[in-house]
Protein backbone atom coordinates (compact mmCIF):
# COMPACT_ATOMS: atom_id res chain seq x y z
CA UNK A 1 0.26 12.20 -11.59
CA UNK A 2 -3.57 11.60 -12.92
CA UNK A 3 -2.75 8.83 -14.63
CA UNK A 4 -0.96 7.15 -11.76
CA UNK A 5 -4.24 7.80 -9.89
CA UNK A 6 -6.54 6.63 -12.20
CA UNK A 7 -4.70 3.86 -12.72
CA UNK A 8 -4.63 2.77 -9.02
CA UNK A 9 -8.26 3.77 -8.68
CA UNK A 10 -10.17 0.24 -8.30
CA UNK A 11 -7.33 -0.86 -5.56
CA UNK A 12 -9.32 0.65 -2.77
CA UNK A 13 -13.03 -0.89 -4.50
CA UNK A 14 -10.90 -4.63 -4.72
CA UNK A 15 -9.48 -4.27 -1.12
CA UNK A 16 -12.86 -3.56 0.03
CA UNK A 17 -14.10 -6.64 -1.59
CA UNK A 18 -11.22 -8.57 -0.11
CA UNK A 19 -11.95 -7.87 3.41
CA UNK A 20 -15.62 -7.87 3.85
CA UNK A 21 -14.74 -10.20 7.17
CA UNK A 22 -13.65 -8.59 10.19
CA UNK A 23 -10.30 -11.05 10.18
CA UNK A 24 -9.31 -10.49 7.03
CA UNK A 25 -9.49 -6.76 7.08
CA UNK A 26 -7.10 -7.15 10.45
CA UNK A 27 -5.02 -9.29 7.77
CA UNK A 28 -5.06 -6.95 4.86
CA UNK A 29 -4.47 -3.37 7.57
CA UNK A 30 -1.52 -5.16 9.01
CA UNK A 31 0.19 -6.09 6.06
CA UNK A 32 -0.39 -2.43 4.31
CA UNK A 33 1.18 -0.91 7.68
CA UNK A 34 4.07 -3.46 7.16
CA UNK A 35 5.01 -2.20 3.53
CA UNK A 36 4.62 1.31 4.64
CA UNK A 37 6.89 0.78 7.37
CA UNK A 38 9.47 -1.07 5.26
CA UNK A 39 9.10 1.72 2.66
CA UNK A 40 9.87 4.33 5.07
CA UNK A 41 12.89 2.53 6.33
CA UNK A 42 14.20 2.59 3.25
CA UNK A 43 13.38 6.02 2.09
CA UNK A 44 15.03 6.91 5.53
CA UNK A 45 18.05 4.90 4.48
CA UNK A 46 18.53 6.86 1.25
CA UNK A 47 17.51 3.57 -0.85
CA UNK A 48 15.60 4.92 -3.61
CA UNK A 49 16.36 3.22 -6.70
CA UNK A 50 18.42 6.42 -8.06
CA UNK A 51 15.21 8.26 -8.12
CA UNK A 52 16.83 10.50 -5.82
């Protein structure tokens, strides 16, 4: 699992950079809580890629 993490590490540092403007953090926050919702739709549905 470290190496997942340190390889996702400067996501949070480039999102940051991305939404320095109040809009576009609105922007960014919305379409984060979008995918999460989608991916817990389908982790509800049992669609997990055979991971399962």
């Amino acid at each position: 699992m470290a190496r997942f993490i340190i390889a996702l590490f400067p996501t949070p540092v480039a999102l940051a950079m991305v939404s320095r403007k109040r809009s576009t953090e609105q922007i960014v926050s919305f379409i984060l809580a979008g995918l999460l919702t989608i991916m817990c739709l389908l982790y509800g549905a049992r669609a997990t890629a055979g991971m399962a």
